[in-house]
PDB file of N, CA and C in Angstrom:
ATOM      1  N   UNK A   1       3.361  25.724 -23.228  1.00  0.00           N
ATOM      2  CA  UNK A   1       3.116  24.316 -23.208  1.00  0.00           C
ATOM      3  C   UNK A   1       3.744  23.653 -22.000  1.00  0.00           C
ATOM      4  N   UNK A   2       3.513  22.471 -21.684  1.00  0.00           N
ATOM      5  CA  UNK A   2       3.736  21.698 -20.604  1.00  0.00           C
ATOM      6  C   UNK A   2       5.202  20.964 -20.804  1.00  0.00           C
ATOM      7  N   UNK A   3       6.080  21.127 -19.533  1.00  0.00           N
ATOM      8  CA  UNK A   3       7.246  20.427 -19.908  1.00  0.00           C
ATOM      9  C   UNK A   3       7.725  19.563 -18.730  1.00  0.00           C
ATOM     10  N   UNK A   4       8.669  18.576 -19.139  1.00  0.00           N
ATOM     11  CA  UNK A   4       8.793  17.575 -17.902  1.00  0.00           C
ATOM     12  C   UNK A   4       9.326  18.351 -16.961  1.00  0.00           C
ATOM     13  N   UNK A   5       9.375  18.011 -15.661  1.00  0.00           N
ATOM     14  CA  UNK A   5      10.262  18.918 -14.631  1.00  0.00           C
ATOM     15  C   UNK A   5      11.352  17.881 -14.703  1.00  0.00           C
ATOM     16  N   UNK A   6      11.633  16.701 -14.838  1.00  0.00           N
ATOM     17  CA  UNK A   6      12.959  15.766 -14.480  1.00  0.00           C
ATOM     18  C   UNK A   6      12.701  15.308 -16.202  1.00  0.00           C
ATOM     19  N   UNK A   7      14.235  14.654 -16.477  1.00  0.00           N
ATOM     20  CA  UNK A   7      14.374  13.520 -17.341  1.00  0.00           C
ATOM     21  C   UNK A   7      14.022  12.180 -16.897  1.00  0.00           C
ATOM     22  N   UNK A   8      14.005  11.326 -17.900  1.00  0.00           N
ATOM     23  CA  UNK A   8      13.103  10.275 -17.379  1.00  0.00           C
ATOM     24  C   UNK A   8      14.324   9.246 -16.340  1.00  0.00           C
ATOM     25  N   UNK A   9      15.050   9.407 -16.768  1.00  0.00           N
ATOM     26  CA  UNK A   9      16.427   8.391 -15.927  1.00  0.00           C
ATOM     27  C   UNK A   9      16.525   9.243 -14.146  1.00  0.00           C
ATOM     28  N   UNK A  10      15.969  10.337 -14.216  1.00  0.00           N
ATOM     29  CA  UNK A  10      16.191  10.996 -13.465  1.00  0.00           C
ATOM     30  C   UNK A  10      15.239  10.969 -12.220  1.00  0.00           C
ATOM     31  N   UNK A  11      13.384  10.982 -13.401  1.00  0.00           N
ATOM     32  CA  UNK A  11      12.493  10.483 -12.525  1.00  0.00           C
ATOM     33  C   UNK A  11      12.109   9.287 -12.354  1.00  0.00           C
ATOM     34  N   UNK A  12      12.672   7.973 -13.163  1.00  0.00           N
ATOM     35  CA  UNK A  12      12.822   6.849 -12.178  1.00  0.00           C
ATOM     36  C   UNK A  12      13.216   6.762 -11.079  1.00  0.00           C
ATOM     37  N   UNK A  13      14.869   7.179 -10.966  1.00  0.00           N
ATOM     38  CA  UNK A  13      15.395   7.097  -9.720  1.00  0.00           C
ATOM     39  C   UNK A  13      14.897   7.803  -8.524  1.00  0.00           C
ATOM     40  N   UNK A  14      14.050   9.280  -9.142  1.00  0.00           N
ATOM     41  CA  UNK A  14      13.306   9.432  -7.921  1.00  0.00           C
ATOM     42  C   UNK A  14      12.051   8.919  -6.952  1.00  0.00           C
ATOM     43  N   UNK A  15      11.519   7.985  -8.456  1.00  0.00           N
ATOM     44  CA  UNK A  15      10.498   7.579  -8.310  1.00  0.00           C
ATOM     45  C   UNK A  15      10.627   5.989  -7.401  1.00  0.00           C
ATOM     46  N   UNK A  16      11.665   5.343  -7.214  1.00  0.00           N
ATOM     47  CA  UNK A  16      12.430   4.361  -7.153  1.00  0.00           C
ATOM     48  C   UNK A  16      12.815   5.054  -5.205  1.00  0.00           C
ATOM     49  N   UNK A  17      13.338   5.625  -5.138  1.00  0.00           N
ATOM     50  CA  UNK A  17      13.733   6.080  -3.944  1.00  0.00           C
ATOM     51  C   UNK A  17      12.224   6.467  -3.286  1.00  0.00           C
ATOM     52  N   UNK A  18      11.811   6.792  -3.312  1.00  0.00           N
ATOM     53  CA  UNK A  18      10.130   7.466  -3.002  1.00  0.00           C
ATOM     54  C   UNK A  18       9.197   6.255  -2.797  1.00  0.00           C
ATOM     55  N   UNK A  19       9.583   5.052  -3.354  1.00  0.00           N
ATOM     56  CA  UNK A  19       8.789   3.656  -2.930  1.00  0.00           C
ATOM     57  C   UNK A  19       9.589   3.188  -2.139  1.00  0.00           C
ATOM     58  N   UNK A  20      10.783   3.279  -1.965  1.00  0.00           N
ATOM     59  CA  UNK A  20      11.577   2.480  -1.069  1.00  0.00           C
ATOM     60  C   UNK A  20      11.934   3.413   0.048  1.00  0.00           C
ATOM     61  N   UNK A  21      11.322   4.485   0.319  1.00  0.00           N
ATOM     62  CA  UNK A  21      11.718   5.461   1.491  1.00  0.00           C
ATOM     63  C   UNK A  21      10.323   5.458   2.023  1.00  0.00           C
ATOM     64  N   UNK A  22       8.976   4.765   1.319  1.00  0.00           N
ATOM     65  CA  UNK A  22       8.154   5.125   1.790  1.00  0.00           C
ATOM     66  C   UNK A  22       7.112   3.786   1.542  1.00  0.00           C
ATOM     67  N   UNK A  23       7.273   2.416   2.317  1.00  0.00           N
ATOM     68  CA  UNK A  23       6.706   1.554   2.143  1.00  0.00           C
ATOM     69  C   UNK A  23       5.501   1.341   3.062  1.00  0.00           C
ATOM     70  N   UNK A  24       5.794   1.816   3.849  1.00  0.00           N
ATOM     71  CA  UNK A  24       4.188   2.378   4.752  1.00  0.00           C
ATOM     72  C   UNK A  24       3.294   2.588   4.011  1.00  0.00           C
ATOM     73  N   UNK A  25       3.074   3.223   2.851  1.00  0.00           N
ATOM     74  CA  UNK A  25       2.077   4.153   2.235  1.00  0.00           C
ATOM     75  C   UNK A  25       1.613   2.576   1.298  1.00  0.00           C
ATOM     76  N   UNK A  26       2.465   2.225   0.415  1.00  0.00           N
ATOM     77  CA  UNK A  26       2.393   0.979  -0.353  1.00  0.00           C
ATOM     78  C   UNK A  26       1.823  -0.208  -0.273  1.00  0.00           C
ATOM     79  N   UNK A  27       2.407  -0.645   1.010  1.00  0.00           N
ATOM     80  CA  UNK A  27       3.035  -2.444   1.301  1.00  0.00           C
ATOM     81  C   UNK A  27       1.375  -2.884   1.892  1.00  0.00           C
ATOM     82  N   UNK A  28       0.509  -1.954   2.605  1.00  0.00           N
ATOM     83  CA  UNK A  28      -0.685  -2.449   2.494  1.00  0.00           C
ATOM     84  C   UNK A  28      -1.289  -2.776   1.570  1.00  0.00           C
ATOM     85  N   UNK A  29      -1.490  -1.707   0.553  1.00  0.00           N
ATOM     86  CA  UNK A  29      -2.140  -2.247  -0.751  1.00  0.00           C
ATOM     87  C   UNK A  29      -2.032  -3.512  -1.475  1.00  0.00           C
ATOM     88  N   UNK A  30      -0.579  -3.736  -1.538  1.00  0.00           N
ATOM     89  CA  UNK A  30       0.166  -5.045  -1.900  1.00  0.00           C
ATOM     90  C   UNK A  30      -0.378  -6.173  -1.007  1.00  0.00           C
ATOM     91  N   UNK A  31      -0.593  -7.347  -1.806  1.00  0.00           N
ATOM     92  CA  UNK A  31      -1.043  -8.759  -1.113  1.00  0.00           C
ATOM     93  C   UNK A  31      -0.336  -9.678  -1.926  1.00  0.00           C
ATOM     94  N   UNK A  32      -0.208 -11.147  -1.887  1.00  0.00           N
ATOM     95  CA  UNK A  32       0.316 -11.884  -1.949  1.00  0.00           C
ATOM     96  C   UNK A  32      -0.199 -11.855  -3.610  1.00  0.00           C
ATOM     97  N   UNK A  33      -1.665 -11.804  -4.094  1.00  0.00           N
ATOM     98  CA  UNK A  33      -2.105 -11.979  -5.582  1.00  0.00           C
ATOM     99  C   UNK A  33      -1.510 -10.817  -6.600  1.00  0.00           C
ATOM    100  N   UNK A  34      -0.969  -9.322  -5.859  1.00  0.00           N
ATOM    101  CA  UNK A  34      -0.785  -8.115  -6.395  1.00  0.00           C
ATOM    102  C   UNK A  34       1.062  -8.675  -6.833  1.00  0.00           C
ATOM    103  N   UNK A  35       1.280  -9.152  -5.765  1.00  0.00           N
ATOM    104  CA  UNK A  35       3.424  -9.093  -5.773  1.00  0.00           C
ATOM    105  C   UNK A  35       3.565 -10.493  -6.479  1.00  0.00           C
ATOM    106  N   UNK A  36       2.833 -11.661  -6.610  1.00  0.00           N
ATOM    107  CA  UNK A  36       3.067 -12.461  -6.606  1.00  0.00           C
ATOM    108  C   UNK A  36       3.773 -13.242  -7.749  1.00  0.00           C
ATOM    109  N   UNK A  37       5.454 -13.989  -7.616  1.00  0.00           N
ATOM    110  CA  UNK A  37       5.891 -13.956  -8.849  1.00  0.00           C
ATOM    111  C   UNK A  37       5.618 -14.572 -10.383  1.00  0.00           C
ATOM    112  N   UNK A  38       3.879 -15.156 -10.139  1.00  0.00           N
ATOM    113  CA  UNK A  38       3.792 -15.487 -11.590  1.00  0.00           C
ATOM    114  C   UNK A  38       2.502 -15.130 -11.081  1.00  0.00           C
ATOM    115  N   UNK A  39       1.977 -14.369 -11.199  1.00  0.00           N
ATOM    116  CA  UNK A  39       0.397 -14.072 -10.752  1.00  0.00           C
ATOM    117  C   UNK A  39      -0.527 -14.599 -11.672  1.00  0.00           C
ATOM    118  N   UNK A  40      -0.232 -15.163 -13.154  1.00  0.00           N
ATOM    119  CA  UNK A  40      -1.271 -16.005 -13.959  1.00  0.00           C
ATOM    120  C   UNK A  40      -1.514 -16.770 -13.461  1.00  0.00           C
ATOM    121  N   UNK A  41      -0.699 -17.714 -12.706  1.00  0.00           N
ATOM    122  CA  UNK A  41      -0.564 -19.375 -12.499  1.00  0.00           C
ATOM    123  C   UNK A  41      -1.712 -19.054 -10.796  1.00  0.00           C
ATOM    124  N   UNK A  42      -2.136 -18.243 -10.531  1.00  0.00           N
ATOM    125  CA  UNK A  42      -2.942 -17.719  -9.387  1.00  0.00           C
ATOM    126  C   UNK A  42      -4.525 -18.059  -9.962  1.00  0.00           C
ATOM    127  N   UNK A  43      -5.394 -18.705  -9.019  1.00  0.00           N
ATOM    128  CA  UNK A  43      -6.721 -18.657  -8.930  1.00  0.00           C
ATOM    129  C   UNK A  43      -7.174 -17.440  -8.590  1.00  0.00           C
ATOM    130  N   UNK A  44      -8.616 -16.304  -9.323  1.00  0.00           N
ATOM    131  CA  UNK A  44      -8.508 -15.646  -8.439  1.00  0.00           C
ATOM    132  C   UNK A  44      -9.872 -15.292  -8.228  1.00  0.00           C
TER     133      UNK A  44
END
C-alpha cells in the first residue's frame, strides 16, 4: 500500500520553503483578484 514519504508538519514546511525559494514559477499566475485580501468584496 501507499505511504506518506514526510509527516504532515514536515511536508508543510517543505512545502512552505519550495514557494518561497521558488516565486518565479508562482508569482505570475498570481494577480491582484487571485492574492487579493478579501477577494468577495471583488467584481469579477
Amino acid at each position: 500500500g501507499w505511504k506518506p514519504k514526510y509527516g504532515f508538519s514536515e511536508g508543510l514546511k517543505e512545502t512552505v520553503e519550495w514557494y518561497l525559494e521558488n516565486e518565479w514559477w508562482w508569482k505570475p499566475l498570481a494577480d491582484e483578484r487571485t492574492l487579493h485580501p478579501t477577494p468577495w468584496k471583488l467584481k469579477w
